[in-house]
C-alpha atoms as a PDB file:
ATOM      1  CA  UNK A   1       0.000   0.000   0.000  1.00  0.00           C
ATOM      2  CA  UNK A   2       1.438   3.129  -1.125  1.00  0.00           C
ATOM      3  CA  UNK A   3       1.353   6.273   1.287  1.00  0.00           C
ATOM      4  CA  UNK A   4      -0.806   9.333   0.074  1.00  0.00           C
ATOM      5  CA  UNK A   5       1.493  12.736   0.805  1.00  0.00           C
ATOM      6  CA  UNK A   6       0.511  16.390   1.402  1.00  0.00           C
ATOM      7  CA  UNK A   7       3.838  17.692   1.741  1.00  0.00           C
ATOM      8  CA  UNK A   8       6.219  20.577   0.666  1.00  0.00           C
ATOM      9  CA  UNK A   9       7.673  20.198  -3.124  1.00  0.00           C
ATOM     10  CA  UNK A  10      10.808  19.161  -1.606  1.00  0.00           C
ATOM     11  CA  UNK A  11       9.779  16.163  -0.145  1.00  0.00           C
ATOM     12  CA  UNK A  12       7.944  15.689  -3.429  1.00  0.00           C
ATOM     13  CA  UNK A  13      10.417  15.623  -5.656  1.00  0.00           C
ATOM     14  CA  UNK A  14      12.499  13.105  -3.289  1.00  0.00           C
ATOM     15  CA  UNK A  15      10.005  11.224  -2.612  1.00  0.00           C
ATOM     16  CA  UNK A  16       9.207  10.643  -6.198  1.00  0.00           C
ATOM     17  CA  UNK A  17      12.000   9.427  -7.156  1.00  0.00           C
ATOM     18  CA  UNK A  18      12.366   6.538  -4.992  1.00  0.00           C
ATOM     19  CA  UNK A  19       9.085   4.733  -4.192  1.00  0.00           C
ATOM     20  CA  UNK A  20       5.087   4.287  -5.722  1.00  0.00           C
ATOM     21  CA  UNK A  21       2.930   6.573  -3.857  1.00  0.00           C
ATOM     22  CA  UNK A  22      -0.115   9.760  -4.027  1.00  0.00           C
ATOM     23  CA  UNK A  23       1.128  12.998  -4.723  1.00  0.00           C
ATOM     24  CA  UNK A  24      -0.876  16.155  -4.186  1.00  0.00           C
ATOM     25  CA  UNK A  25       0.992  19.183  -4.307  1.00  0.00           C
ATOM     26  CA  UNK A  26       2.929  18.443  -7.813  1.00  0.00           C
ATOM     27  CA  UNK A  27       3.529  20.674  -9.956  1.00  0.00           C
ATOM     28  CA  UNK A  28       2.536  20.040 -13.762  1.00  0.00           C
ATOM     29  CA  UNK A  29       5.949  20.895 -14.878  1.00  0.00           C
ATOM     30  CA  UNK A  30       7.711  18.338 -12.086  1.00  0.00           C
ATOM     31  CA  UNK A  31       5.052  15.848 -13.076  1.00  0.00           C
ATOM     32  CA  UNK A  32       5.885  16.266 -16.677  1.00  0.00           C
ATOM     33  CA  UNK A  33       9.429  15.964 -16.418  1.00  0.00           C
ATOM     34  CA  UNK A  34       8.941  12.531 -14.468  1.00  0.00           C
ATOM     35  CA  UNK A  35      10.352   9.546 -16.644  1.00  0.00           C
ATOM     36  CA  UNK A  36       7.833   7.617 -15.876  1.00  0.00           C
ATOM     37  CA  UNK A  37       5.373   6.096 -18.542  1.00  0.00           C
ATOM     38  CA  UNK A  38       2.395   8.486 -18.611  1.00  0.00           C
ATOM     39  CA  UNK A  39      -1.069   7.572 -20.840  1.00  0.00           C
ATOM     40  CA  UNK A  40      -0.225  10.184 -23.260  1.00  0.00           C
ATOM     41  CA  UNK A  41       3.262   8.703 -23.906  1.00  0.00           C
ATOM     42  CA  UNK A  42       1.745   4.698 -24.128  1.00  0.00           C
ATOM     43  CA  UNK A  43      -0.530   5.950 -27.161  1.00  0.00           C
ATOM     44  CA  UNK A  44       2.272   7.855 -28.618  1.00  0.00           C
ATOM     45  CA  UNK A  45       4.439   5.012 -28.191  1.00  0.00           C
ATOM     46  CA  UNK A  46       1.386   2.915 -29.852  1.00  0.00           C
ATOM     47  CA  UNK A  47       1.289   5.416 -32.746  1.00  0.00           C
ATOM     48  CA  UNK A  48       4.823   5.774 -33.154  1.00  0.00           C
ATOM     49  CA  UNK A  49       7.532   4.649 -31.346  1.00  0.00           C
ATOM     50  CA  UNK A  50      10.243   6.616 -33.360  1.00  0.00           C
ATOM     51  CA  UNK A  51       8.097   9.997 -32.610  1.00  0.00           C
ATOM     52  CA  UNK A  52       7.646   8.779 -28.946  1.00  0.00           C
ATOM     53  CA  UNK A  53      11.167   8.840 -28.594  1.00  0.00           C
ATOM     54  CA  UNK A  54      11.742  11.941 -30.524  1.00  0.00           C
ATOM     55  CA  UNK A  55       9.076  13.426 -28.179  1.00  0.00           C
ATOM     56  CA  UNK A  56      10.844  12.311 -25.060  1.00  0.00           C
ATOM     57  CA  UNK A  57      14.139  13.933 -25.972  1.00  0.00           C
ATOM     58  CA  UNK A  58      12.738  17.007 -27.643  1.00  0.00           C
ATOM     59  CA  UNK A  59      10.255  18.414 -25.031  1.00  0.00           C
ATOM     60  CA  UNK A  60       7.710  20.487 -26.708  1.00  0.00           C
ATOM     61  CA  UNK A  61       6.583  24.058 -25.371  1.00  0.00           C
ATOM     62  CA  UNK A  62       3.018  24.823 -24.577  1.00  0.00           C
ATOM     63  CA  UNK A  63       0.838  24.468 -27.504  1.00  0.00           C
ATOM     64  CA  UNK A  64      -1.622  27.497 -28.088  1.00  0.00           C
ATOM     65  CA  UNK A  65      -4.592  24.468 -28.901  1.00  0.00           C
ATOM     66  CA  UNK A  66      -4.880  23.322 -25.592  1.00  0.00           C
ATOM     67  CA  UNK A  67      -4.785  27.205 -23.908  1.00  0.00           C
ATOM     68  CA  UNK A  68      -8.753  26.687 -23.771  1.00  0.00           C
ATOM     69  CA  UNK A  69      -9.148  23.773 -22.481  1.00  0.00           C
ATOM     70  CA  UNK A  70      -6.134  24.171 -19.587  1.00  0.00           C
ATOM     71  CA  UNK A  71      -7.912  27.277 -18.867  1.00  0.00           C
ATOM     72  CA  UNK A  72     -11.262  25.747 -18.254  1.00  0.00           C
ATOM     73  CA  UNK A  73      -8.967  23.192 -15.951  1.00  0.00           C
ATOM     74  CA  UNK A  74      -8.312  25.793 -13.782  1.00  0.00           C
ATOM     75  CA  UNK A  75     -11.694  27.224 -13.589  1.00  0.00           C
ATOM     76  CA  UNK A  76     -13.454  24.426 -13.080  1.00  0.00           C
ATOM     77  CA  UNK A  77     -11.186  22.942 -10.656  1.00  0.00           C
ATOM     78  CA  UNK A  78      -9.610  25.741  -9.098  1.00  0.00           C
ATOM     79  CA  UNK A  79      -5.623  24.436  -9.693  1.00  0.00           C
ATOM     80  CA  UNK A  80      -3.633  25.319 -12.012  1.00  0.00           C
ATOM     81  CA  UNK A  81      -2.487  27.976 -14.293  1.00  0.00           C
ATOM     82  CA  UNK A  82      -4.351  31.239 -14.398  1.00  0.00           C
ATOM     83  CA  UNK A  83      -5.933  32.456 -17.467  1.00  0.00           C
ATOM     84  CA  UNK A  84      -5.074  36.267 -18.862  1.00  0.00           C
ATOM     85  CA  UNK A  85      -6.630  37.930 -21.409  1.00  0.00           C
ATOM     86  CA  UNK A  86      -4.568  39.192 -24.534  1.00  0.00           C
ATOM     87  CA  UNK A  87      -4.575  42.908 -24.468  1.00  0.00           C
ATOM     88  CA  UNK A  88      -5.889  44.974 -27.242  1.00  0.00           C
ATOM     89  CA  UNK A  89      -2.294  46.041 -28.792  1.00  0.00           C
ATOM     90  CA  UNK A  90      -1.548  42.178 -29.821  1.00  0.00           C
ATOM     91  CA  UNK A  91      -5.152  42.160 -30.983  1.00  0.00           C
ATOM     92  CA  UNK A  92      -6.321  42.430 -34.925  1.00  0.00           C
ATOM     93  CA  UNK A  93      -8.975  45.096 -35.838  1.00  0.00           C
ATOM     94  CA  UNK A  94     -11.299  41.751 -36.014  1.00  0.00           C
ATOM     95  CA  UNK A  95     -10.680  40.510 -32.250  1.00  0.00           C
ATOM     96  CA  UNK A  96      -8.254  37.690 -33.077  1.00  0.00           C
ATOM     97  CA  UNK A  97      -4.694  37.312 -32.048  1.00  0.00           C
ATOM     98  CA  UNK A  98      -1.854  38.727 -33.671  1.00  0.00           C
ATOM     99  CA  UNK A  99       0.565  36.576 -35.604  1.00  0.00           C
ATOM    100  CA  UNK A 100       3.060  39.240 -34.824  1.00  0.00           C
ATOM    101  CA  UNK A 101       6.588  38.658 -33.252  1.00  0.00           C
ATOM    102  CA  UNK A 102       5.653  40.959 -30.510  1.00  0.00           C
ATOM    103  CA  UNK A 103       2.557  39.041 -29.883  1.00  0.00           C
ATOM    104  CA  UNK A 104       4.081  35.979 -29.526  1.00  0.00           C
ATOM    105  CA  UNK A 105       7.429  37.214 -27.614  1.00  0.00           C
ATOM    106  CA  UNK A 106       4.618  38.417 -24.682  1.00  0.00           C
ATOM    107  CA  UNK A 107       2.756  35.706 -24.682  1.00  0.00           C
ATOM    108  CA  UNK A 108       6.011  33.084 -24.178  1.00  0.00           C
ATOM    109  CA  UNK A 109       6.683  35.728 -20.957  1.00  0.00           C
ATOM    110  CA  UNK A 110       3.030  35.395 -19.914  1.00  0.00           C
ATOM    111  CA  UNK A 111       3.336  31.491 -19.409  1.00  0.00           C
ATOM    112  CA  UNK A 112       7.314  31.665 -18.001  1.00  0.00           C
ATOM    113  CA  UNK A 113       4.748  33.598 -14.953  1.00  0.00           C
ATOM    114  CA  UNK A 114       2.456  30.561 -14.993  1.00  0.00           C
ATOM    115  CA  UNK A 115      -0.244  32.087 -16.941  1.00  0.00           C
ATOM    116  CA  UNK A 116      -2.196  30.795 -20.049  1.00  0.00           C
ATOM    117  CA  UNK A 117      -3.102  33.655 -22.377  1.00  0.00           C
ATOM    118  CA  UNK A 118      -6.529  33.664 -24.210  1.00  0.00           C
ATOM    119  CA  UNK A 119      -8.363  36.001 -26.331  1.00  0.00           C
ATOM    120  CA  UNK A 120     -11.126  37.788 -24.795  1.00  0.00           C
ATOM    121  CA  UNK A 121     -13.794  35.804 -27.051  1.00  0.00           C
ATOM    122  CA  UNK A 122     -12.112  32.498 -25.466  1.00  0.00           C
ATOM    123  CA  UNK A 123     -12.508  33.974 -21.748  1.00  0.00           C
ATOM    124  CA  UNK A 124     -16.004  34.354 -22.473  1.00  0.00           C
ATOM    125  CA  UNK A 125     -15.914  30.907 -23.480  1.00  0.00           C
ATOM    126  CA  UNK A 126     -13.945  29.908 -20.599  1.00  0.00           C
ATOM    127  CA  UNK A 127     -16.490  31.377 -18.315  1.00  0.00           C
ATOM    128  CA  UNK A 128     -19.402  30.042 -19.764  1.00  0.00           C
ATOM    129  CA  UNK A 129     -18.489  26.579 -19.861  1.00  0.00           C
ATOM    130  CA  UNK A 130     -17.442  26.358 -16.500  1.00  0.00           C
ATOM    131  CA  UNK A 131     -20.470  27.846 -15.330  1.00  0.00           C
ATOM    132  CA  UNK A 132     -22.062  25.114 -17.850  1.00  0.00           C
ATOM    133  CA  UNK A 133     -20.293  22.180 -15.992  1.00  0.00           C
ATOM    134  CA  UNK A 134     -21.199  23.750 -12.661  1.00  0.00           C
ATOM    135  CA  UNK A 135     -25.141  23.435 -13.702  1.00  0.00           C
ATOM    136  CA  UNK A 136     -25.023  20.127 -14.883  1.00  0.00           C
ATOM    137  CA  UNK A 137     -26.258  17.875 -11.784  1.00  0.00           C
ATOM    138  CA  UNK A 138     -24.191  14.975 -12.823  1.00  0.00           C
ATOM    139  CA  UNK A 139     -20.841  16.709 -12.791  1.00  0.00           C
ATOM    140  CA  UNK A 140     -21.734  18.935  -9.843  1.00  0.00           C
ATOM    141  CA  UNK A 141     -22.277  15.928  -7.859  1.00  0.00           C
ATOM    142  CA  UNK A 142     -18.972  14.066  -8.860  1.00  0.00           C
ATOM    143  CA  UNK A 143     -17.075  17.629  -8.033  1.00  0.00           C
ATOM    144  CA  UNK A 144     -18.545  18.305  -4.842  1.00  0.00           C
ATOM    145  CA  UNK A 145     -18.036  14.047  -3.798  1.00  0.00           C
ATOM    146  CA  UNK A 146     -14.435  13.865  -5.092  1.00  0.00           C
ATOM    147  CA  UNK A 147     -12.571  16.484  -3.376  1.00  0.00           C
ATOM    148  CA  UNK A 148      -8.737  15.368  -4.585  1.00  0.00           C
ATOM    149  CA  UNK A 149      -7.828  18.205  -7.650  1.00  0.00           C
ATOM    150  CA  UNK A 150      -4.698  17.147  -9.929  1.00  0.00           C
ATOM    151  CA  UNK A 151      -3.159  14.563  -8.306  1.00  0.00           C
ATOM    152  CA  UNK A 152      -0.281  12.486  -9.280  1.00  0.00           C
ATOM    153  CA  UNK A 153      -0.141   8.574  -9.183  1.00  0.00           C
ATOM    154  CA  UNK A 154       3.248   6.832  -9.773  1.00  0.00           C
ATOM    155  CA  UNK A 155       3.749   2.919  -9.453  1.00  0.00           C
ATOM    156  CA  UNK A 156       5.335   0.230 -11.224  1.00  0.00           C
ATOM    157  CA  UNK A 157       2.849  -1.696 -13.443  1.00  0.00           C
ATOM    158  CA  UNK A 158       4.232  -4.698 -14.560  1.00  0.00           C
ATOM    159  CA  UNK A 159       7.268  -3.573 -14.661  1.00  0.00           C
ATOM    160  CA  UNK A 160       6.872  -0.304 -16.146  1.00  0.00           C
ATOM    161  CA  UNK A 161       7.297   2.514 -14.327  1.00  0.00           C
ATOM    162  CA  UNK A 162       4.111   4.711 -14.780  1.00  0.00           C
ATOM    163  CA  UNK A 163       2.520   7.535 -13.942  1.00  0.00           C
ATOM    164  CA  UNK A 164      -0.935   9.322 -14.002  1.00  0.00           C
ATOM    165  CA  UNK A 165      -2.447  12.530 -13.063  1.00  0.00           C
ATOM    166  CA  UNK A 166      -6.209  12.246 -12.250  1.00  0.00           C
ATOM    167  CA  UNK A 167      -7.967  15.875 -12.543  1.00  0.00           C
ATOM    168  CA  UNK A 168     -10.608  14.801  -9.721  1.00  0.00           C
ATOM    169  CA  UNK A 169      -9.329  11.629  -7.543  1.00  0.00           C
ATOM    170  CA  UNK A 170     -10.254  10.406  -4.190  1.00  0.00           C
ATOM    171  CA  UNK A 171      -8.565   7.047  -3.717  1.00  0.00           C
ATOM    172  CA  UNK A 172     -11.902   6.129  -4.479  1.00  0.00           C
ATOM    173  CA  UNK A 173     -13.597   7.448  -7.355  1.00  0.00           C
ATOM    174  CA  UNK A 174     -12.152   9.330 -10.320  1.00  0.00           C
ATOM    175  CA  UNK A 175     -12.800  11.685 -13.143  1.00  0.00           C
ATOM    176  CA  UNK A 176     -11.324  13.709 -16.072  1.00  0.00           C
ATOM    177  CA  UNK A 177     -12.712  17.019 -17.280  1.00  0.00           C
ATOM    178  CA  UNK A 178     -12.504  17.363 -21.468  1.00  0.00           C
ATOM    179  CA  UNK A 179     -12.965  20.005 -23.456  1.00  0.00           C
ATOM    180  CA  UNK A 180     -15.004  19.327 -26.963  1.00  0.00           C
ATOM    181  CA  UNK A 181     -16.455  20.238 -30.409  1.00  0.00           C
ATOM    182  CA  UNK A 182     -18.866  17.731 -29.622  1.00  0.00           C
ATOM    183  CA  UNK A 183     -19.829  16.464 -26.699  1.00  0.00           C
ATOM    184  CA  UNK A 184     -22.875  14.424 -27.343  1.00  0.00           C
ATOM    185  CA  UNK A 185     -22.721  10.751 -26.415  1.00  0.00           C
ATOM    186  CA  UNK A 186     -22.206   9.866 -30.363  1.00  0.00           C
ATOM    187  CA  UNK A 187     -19.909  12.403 -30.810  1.00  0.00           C
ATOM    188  CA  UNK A 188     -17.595  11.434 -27.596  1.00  0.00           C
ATOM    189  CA  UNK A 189     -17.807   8.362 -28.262  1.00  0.00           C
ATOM    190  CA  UNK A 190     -16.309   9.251 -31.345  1.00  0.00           C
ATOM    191  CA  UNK A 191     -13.151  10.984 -29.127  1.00  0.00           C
ATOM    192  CA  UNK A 192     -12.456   8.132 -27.266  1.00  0.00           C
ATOM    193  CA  UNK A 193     -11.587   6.025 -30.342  1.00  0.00           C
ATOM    194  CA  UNK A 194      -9.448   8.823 -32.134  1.00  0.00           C
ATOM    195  CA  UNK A 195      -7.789   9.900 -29.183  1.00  0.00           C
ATOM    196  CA  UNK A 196      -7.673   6.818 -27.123  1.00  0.00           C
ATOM    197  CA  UNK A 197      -9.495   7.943 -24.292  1.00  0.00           C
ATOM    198  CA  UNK A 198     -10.589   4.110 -23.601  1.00  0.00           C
ATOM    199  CA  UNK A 199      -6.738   3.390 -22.793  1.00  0.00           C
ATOM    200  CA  UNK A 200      -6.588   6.665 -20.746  1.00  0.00           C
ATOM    201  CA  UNK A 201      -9.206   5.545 -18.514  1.00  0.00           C
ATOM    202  CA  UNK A 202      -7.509   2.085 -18.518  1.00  0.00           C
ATOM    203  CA  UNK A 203      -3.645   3.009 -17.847  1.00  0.00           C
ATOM    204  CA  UNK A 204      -5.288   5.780 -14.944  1.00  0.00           C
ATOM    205  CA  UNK A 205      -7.015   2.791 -13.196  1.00  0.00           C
ATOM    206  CA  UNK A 206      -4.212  -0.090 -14.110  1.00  0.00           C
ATOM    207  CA  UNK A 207      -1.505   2.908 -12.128  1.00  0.00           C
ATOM    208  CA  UNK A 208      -4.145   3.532  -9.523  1.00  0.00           C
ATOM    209  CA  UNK A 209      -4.441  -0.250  -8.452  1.00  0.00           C
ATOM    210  CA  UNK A 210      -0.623  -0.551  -8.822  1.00  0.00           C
ATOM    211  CA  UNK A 211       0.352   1.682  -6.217  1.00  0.00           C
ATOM    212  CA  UNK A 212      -2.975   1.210  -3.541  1.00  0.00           C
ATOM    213  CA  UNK A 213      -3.692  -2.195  -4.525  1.00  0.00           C
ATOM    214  CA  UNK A 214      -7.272  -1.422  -4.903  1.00  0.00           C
ATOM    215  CA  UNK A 215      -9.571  -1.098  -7.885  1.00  0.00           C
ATOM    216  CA  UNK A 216     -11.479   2.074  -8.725  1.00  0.00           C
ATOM    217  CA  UNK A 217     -14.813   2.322  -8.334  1.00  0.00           C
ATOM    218  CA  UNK A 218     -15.440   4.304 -10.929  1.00  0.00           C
ATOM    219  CA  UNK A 219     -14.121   6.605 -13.403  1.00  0.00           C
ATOM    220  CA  UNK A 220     -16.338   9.191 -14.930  1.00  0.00           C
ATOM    221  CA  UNK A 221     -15.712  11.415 -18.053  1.00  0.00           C
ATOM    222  CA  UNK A 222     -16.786  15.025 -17.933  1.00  0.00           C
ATOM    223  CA  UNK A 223     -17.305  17.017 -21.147  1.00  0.00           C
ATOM    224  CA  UNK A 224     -17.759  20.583 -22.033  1.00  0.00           C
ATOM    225  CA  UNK A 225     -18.373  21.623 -25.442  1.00  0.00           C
ATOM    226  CA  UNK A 226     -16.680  25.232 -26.951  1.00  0.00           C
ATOM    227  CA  UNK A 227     -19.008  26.415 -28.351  1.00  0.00           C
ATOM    228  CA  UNK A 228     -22.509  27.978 -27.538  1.00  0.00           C
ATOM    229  CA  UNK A 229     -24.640  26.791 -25.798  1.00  0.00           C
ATOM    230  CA  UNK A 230     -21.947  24.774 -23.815  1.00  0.00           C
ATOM    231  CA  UNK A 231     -23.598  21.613 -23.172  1.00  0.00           C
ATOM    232  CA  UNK A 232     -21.870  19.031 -21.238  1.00  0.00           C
ATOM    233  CA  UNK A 233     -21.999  15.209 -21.162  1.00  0.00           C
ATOM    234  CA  UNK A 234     -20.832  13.180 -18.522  1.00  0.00           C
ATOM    235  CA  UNK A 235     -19.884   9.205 -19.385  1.00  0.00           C
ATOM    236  CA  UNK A 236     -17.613   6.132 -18.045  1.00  0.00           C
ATOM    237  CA  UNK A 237     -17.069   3.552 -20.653  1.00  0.00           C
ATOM    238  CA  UNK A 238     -18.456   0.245 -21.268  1.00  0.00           C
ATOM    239  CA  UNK A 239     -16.798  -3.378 -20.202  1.00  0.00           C
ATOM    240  CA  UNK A 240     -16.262  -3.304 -23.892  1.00  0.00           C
ATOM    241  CA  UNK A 241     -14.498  -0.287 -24.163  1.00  0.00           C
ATOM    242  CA  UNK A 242     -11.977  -1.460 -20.764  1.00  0.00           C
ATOM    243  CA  UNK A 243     -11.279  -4.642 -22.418  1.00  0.00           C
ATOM    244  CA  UNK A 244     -10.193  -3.020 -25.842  1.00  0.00           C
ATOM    245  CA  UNK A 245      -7.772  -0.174 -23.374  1.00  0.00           C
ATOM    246  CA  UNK A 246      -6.654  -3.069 -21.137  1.00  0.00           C
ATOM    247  CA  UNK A 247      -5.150  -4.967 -24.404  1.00  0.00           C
ATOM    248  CA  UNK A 248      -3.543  -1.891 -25.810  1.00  0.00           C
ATOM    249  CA  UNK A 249      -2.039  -1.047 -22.343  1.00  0.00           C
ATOM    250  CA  UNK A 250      -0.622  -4.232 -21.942  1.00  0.00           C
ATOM    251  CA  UNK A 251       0.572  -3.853 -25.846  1.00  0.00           C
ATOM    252  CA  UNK A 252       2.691  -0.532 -24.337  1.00  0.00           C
ATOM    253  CA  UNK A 253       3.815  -2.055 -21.868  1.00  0.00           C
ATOM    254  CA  UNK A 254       5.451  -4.766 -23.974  1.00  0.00           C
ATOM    255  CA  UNK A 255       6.700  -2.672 -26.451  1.00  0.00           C
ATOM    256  CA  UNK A 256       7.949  -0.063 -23.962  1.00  0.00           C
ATOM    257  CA  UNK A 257      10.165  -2.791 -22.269  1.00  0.00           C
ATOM    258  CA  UNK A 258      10.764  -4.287 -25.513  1.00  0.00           C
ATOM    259  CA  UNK A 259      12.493  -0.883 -27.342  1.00  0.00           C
ATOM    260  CA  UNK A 260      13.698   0.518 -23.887  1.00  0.00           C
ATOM    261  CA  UNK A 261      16.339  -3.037 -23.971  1.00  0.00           C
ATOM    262  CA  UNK A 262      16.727  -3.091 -27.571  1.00  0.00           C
ATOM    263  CA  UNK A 263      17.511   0.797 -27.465  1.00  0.00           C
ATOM    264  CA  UNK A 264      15.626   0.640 -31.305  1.00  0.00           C
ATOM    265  CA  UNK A 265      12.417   2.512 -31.478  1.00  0.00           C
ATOM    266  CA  UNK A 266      10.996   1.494 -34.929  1.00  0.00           C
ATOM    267  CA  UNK A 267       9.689   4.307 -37.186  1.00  0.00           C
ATOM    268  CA  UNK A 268       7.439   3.340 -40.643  1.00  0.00           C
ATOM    269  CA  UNK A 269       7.204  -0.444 -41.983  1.00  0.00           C
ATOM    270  CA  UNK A 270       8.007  -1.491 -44.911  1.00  0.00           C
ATOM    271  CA  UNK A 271       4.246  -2.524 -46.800  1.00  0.00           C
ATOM    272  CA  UNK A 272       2.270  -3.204 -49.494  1.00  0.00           C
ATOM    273  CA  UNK A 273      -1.091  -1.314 -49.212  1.00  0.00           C
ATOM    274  CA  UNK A 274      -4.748  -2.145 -49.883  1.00  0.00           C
ATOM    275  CA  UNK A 275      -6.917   1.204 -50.347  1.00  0.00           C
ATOM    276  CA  UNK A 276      -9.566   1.823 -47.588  1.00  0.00           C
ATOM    277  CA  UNK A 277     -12.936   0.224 -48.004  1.00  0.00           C
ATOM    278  CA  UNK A 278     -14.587   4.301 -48.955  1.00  0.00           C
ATOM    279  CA  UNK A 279     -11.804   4.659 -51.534  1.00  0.00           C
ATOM    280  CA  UNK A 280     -13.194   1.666 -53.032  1.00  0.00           C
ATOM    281  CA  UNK A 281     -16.489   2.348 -52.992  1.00  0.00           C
ATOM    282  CA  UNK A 282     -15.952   6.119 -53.883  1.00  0.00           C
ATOM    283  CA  UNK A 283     -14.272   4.598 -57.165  1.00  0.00           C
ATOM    284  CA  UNK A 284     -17.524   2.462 -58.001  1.00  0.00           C
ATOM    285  CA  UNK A 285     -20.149   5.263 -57.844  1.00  0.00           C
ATOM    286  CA  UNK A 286     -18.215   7.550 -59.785  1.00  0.00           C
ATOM    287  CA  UNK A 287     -17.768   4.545 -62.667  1.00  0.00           C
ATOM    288  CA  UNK A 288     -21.551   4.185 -61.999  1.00  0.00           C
ATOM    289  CA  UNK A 289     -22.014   7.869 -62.444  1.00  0.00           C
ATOM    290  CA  UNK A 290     -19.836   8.157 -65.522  1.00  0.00           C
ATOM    291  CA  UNK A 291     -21.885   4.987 -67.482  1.00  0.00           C
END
């Protein structure tokens, strides 16, 4: 049984580095720069091991497409990095941002101070789908029951050393807040295959069991959409859905373990290729069309 810590970073950072355990108080960049095997990374590594390598050794700044939805993060759950407002001068005469040098020099100083800079048509955004989550009685009630807020699971899972960081966690329950074009059941359900939110939820509660030695109850999606009027969806997946993320963790795993010895981390194959089932059938109507 791993011990759950509220301590300073200091402690933290040792801490981390030497045994499984619950981490509150970590800091996204600390929790970033941990070597341990995070979901993002296993469906990376699925993708792509070359890039997932690449990736590893080439850290990446912040990315301007996720500014929304970390801002919403921090509204909704009251950690993280503040939201500011770009300021008229690096605005065009429409309302968007400026591509400009100057723009983009202030808003690299905005997040070296922690911040996340936004237009002002995103803060209204920001503002309205948090108050959107808020009035949904399905999320309110998993916010107000699960009081843990970004906190940071390590533990070795079958001999990987992972890691996870659960937006709303208890020990008990869990839950991640997403940000959406759609977020209808069809159209989240749609999500979860492209972006592999099914091995998310799986690697979260494989890492959770790993270093408490108990199984989640339950681990609940929450999902606000960007755009007017902001309606949210909350799901947890299927049996269906868990077995498909429990195979593809386990795939990781192997292949993680696999490339880490081997020190190769394959890019393309080499292989013949069969056109996609709509190619084919997008080449018979048009020969139907043409006759």
């Amino acid at each position: 049984m791993s011990e759950r810590l509220q301590s300073d970073p200091a402690t933290i950072r040792a801490a981390m580095g030497e045994r499984n355990g619950i981490y509150e108080n970590v800091s996204e960049a600390e929790y970033h720069s941990h070597p341990a095997l995070s979901s993002t990374g296993a469906r990376r590594l699925l993708e792509s091991p070359a890039k997932f390598q690449y990736e590893r050794t080439h850290p990446r700044a912040g990315r301007t497409a996720f500014d929304l939805g970390t801002a919403v993060h921090t509204k909704v759950l009251g950690t993280g990095a503040s939201a500011i407002a770009y300021p008229d001068e690096h605005l065009t005469p429409g309302g968007n941002v400026s591509e400009k040098a100057a723009t983009k020099a202030w808003a690299e100083e905005q997040r070296a101070k922690g911040l996340t800079p936004i237009s002002p048509g995103q803060m209204h955004a920001v503002s309205a789908m948090s108050e959107a989550v808020l009035a949904k009685p399905e999320a309110r009630a998993i916010l107000e029951a699960v009081e843990g807020r970004e906190v940071s699971v390590f533990a070795d899972v079958e001999g990987v050393a992972s890691r996870a960081r659960f937006d709303i966690y208890n020990g008990v329950r869990a839950g991640d807040l997403k940000t959406a074009a759609d977020a209808s059941p069809a159209g989240f359900n749609k999500a979860v295959a492209r972006y592999g939110y099914h091995i998310q939820d799986c690697w979260y509660a494989e890492t959770h069991e790993a270093a408490t030695g108990s199984q989640l109850e339950r681990f609940d999606f929450v999902v606000a959409e960007s755009s007017a009027p902001y309606l949210v969806g909350v799901y947890d997946l299927d049996f269906m859905w868990e077995q498909l993320g429990r195979e593809r963790t386990k795939t990781a795993r192997e292949r993680y373990r696999e490339f880490t010895q081997s020190g190769i981390w394959p890019g393309y194959p080499t292989a013949t290729l069969t056109p996609p089932t709509w190619a084919v059938y997008e080449s018979e109507e048009e020969e139907i069309q043409v006759s």
